[in-house]
PDB file of N, CA and C in Angstrom:
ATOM      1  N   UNK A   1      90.236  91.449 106.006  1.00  0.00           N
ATOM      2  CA  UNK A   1      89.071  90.603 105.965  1.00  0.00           C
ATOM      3  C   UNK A   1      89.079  89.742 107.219  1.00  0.00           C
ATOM      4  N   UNK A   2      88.284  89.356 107.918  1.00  0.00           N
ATOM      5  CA  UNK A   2      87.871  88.833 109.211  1.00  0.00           C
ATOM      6  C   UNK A   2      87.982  86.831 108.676  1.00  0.00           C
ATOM      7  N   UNK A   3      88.066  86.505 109.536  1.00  0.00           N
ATOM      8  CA  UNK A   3      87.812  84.893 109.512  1.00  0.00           C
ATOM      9  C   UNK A   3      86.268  84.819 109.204  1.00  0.00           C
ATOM     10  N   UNK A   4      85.690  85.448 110.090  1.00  0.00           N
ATOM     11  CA  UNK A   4      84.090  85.223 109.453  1.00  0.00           C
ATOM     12  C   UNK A   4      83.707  84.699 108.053  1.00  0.00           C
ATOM     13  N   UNK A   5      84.022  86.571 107.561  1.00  0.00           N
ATOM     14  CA  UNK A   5      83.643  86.692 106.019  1.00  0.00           C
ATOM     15  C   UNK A   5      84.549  85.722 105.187  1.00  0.00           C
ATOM     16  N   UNK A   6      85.774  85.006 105.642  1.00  0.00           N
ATOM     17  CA  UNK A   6      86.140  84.071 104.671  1.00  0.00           C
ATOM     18  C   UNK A   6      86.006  83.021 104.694  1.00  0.00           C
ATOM     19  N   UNK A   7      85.160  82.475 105.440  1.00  0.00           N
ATOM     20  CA  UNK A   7      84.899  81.046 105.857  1.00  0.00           C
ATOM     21  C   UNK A   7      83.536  80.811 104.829  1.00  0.00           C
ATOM     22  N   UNK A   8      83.669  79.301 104.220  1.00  0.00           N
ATOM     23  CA  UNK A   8      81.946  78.932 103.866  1.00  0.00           C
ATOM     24  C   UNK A   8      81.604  77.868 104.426  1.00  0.00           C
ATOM     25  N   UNK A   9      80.242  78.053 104.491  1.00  0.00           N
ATOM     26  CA  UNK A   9      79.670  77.435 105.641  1.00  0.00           C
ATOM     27  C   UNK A   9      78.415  76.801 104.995  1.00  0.00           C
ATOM     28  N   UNK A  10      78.216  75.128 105.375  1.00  0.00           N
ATOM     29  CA  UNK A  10      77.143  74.670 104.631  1.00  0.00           C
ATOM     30  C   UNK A  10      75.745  74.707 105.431  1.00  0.00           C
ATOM     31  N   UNK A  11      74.711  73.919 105.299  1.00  0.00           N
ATOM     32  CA  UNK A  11      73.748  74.295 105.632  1.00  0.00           C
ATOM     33  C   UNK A  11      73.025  74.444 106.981  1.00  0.00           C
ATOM     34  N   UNK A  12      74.003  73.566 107.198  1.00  0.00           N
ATOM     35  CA  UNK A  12      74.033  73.233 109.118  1.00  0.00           C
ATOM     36  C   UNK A  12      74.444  74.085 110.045  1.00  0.00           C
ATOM     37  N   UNK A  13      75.439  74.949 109.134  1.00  0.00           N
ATOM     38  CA  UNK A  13      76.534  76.403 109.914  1.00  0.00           C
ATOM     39  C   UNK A  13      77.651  75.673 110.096  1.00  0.00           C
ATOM     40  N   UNK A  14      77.814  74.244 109.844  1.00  0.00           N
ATOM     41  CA  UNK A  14      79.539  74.006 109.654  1.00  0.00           C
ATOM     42  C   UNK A  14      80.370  74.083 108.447  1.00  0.00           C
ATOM     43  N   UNK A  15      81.640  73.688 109.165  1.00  0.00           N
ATOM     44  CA  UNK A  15      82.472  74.087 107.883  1.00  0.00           C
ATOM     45  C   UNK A  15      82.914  73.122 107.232  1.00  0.00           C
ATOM     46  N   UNK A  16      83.010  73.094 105.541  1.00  0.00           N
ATOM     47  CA  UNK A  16      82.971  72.131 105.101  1.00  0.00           C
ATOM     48  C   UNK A  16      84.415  72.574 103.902  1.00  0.00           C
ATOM     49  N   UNK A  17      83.994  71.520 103.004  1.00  0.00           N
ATOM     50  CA  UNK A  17      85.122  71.238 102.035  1.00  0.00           C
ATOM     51  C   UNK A  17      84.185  72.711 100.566  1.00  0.00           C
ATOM     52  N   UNK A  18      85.044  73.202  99.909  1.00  0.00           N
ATOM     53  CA  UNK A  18      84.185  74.251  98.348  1.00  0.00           C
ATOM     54  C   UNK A  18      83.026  73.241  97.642  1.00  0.00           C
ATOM     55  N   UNK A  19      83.339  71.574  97.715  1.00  0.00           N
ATOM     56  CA  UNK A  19      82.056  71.094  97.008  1.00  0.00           C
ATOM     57  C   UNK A  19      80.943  70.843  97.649  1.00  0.00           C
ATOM     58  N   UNK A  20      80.647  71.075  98.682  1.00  0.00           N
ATOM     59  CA  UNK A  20      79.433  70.941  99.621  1.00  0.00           C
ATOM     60  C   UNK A  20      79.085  72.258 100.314  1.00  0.00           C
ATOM     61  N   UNK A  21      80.210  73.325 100.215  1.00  0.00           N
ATOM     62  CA  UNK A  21      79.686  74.528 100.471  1.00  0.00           C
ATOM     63  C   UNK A  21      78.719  75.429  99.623  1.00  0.00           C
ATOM     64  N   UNK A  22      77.773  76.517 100.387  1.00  0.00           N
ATOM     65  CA  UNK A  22      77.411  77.528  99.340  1.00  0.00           C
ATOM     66  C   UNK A  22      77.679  78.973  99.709  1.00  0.00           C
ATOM     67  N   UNK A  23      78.107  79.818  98.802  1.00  0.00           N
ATOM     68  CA  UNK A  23      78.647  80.987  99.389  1.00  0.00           C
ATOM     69  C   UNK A  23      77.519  81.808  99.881  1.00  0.00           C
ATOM     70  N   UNK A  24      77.880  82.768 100.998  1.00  0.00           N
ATOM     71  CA  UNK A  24      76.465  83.117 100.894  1.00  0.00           C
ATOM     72  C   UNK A  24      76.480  84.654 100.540  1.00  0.00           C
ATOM     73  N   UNK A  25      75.334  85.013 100.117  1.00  0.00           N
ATOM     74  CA  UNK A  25      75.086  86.049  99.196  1.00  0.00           C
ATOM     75  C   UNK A  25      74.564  87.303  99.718  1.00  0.00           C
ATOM     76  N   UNK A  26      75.280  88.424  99.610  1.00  0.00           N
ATOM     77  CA  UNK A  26      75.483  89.383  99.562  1.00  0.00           C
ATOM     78  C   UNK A  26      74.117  90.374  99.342  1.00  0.00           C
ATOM     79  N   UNK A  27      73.159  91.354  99.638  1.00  0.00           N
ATOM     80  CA  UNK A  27      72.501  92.009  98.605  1.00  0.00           C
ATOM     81  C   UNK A  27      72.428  93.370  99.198  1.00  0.00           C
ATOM     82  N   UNK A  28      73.388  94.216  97.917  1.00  0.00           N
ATOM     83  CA  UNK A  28      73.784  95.704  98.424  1.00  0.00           C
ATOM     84  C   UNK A  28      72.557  96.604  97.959  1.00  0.00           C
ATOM     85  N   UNK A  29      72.368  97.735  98.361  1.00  0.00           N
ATOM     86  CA  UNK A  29      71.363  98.564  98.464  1.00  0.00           C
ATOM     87  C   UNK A  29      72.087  99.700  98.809  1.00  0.00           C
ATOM     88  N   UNK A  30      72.005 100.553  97.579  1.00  0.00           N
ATOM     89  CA  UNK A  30      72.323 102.088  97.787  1.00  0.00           C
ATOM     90  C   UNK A  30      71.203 103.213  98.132  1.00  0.00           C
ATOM     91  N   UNK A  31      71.510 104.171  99.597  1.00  0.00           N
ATOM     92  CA  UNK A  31      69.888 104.774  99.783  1.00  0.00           C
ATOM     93  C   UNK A  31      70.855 105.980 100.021  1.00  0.00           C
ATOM     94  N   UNK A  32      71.094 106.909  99.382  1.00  0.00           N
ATOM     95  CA  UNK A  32      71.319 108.386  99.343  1.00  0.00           C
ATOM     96  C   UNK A  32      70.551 109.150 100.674  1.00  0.00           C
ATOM     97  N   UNK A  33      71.187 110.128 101.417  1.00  0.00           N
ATOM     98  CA  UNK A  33      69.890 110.898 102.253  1.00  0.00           C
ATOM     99  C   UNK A  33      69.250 111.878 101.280  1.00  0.00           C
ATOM    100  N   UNK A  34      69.496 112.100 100.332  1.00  0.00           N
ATOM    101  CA  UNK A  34      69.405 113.513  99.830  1.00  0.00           C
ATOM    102  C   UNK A  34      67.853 113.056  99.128  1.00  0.00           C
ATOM    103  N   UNK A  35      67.146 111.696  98.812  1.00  0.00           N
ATOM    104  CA  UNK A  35      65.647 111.348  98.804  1.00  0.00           C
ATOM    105  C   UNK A  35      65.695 111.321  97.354  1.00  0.00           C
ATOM    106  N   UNK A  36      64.373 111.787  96.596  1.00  0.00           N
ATOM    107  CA  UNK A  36      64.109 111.052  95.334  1.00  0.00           C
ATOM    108  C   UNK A  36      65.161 111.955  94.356  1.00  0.00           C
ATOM    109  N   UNK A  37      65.805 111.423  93.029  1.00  0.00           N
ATOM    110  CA  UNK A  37      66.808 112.276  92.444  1.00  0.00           C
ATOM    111  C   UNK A  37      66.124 113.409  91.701  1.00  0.00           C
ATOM    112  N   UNK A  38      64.197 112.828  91.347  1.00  0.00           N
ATOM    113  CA  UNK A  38      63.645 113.894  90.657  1.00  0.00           C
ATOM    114  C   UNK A  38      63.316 114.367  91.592  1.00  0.00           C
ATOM    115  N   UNK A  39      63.479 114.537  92.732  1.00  0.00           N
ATOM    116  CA  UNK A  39      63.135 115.874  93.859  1.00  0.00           C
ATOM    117  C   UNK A  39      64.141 116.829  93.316  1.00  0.00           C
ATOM    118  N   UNK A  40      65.251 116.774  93.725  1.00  0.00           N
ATOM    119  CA  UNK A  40      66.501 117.489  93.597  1.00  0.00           C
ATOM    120  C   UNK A  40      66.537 118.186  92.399  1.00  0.00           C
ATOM    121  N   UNK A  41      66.481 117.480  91.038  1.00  0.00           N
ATOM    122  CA  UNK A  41      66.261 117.523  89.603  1.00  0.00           C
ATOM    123  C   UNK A  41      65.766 118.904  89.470  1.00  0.00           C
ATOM    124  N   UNK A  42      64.473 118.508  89.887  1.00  0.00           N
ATOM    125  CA  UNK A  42      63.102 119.592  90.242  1.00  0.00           C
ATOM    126  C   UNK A  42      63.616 121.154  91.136  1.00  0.00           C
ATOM    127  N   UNK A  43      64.501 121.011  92.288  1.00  0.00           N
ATOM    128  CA  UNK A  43      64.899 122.339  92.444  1.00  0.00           C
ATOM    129  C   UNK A  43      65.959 122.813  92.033  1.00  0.00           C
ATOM    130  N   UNK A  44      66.656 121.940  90.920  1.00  0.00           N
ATOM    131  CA  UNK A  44      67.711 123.055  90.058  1.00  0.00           C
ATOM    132  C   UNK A  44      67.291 123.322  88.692  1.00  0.00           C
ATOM    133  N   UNK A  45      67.194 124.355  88.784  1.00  0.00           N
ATOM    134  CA  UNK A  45      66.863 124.926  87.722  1.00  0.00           C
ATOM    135  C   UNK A  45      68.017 125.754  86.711  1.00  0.00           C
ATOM    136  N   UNK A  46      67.768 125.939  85.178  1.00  0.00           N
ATOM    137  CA  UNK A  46      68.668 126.853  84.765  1.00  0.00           C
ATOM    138  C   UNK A  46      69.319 127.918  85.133  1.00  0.00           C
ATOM    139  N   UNK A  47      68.079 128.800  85.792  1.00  0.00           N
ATOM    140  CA  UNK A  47      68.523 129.769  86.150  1.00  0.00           C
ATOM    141  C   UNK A  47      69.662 129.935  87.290  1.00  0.00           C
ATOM    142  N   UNK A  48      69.077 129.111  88.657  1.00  0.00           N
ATOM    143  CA  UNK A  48      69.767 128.735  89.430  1.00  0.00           C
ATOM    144  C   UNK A  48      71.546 127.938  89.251  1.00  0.00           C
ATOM    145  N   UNK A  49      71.555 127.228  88.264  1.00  0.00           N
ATOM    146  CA  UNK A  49      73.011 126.855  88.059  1.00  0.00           C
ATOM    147  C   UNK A  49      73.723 128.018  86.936  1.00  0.00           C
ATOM    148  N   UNK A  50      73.189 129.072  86.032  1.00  0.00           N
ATOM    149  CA  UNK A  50      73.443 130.032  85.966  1.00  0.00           C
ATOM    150  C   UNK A  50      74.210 130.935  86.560  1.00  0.00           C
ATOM    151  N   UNK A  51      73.241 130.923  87.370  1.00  0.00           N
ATOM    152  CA  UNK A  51      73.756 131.987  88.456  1.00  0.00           C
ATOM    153  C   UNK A  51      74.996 131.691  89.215  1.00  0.00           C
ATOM    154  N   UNK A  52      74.884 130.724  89.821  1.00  0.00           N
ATOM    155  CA  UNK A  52      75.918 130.299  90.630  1.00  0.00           C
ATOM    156  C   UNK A  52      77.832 130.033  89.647  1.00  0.00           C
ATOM    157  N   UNK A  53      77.419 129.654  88.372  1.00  0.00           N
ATOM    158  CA  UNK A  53      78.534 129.065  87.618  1.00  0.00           C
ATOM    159  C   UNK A  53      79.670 130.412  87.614  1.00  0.00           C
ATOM    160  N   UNK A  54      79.281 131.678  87.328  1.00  0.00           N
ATOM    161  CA  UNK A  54      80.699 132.989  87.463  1.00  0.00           C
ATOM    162  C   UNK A  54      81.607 132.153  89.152  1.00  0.00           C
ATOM    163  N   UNK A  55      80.580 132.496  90.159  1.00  0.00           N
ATOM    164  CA  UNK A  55      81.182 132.119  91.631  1.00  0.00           C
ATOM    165  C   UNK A  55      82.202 130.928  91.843  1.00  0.00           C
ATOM    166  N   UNK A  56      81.470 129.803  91.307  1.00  0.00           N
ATOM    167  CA  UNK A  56      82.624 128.399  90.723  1.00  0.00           C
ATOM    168  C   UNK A  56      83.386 128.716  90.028  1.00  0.00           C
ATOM    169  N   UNK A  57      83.231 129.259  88.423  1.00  0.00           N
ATOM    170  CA  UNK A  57      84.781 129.412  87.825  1.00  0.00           C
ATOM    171  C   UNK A  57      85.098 130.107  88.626  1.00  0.00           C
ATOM    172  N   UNK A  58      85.077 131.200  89.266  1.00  0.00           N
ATOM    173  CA  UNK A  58      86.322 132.055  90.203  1.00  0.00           C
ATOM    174  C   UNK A  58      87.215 131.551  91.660  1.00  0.00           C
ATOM    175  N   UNK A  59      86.287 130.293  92.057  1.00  0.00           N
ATOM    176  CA  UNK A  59      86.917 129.565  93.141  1.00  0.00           C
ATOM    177  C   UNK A  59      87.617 128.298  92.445  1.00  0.00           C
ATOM    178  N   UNK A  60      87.437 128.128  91.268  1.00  0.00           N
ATOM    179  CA  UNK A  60      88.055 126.961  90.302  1.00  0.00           C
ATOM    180  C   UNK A  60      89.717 127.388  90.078  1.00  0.00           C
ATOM    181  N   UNK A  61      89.266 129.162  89.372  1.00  0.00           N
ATOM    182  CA  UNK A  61      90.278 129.417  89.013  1.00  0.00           C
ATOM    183  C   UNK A  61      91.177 129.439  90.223  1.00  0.00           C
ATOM    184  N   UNK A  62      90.684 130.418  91.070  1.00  0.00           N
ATOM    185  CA  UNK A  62      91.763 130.592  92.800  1.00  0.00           C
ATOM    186  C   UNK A  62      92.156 129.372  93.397  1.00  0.00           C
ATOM    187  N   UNK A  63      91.584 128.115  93.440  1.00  0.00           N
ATOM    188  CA  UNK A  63      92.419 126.687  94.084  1.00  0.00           C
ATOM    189  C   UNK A  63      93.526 126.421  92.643  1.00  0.00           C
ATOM    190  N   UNK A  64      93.278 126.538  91.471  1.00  0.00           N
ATOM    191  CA  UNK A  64      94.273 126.061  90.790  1.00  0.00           C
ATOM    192  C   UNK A  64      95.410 127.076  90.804  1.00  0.00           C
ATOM    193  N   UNK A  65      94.977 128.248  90.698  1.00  0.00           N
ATOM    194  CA  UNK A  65      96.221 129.509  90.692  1.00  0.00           C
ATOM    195  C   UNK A  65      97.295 128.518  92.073  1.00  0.00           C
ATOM    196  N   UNK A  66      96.181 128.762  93.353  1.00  0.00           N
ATOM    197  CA  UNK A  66      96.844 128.539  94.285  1.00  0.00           C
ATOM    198  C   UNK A  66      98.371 127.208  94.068  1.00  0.00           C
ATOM    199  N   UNK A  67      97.678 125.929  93.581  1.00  0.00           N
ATOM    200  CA  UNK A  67      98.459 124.471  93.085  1.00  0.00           C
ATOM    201  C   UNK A  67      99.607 125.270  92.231  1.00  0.00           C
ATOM    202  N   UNK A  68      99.520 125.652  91.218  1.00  0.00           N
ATOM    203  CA  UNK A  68     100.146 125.587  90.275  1.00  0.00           C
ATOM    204  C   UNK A  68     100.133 126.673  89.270  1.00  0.00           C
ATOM    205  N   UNK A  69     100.403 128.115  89.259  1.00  0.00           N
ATOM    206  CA  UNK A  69     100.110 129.298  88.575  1.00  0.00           C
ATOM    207  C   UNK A  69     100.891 129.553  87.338  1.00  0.00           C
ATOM    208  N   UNK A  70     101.497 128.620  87.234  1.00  0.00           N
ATOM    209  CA  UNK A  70     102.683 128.703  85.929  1.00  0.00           C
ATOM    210  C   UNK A  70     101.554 127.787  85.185  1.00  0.00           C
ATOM    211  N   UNK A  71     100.783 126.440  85.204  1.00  0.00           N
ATOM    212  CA  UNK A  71     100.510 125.427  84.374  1.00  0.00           C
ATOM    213  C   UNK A  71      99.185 126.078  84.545  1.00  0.00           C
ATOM    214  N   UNK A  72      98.366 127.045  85.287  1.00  0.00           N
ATOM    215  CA  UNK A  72      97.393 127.991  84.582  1.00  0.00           C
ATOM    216  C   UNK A  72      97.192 129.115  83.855  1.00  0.00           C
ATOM    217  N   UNK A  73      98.548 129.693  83.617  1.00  0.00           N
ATOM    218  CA  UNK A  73      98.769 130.430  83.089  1.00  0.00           C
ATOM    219  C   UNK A  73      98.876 129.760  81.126  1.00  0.00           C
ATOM    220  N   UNK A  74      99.632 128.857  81.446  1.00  0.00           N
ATOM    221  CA  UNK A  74      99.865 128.166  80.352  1.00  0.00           C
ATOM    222  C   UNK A  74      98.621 127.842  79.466  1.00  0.00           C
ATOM    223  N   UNK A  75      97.587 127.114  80.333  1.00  0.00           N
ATOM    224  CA  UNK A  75      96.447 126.057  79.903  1.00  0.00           C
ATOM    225  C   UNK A  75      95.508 127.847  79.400  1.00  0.00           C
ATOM    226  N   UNK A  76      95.534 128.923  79.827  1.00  0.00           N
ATOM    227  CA  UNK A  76      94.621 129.296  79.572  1.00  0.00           C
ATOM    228  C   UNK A  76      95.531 130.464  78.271  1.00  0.00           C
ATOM    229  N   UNK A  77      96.599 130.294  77.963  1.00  0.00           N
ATOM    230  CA  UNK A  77      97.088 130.780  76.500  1.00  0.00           C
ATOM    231  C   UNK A  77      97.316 130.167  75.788  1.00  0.00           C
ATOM    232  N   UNK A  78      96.867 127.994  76.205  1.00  0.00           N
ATOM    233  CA  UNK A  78      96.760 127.288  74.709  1.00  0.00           C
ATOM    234  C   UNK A  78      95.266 127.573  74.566  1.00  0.00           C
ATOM    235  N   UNK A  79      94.317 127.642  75.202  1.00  0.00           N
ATOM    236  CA  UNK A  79      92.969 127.493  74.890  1.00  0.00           C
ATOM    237  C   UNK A  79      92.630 129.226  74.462  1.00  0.00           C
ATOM    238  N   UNK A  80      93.266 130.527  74.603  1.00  0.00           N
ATOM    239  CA  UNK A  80      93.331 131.335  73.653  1.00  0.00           C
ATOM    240  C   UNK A  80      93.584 131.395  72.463  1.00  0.00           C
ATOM    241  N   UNK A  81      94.778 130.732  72.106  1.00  0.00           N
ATOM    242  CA  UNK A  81      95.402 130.372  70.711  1.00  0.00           C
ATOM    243  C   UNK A  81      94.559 129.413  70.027  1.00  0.00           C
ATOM    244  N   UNK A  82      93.511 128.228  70.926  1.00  0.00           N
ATOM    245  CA  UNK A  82      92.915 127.136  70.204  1.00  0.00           C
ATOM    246  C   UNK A  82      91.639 127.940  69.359  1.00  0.00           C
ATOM    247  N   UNK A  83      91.163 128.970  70.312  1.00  0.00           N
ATOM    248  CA  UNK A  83      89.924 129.483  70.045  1.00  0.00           C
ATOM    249  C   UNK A  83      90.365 130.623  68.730  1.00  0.00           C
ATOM    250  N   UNK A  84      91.905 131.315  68.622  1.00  0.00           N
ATOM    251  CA  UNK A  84      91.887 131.692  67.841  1.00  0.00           C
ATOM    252  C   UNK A  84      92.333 131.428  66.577  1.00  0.00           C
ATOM    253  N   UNK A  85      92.782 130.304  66.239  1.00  0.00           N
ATOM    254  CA  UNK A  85      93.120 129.708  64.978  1.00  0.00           C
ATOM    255  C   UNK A  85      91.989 128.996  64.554  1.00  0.00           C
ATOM    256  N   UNK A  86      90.857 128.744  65.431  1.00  0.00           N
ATOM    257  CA  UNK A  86      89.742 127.669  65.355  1.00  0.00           C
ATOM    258  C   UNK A  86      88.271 128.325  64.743  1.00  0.00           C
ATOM    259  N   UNK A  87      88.653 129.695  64.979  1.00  0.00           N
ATOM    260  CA  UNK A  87      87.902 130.690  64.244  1.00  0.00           C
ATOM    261  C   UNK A  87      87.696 131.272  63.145  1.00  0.00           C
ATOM    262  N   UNK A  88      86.556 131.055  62.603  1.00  0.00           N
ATOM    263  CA  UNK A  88      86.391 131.331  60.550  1.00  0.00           C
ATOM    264  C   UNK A  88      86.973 132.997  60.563  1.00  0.00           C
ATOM    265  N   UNK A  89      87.403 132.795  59.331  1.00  0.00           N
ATOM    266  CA  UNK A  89      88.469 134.132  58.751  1.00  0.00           C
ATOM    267  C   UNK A  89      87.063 135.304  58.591  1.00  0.00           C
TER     268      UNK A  89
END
């Protein structure tokens, strides 16, 4: 943090004692480039994230194989066993 931003400063621009100071105030503004969110909204469609979702799980699966191929091997023969005990007779 800079001397600037920690200094308060009263009305004159000098520096004073916390009971005659006022802090001064901040006002943040978040502006995305990517423009209105119902633009975006508007060009994904079902079909479109459909489509694409096989391509993701298969690059999901290949970075985790890559990390750690023993603890994916694992995670995907508890969630076999979950699905099959979890299933009506």
């Amino acid at each position: 943090m800079t001397e600037n931003t920690s200094k308060l400063h009263d009305e004159n621009g000098e520096d004073g004692d916390a009971s005659t100071t006022h802090p001064i105030e901040e006002i943040l503004t978040f502006d995305h480039p990517g423009g209105d969110s119902l633009e975006l909204a508007d060009l994904l469609t079902g079909r479109s994230m459909a489509r694409r979702l096989p391509s993701l799980i298969r690059r999901t699966f290949s970075l985790a194989w890559e990390v750690d191929p023993r603890a994916v091997a694992v995670l995907l023969a508890c969630q076999i066993v979950s699905g099959l005990t979890s299933s009506p007779p």
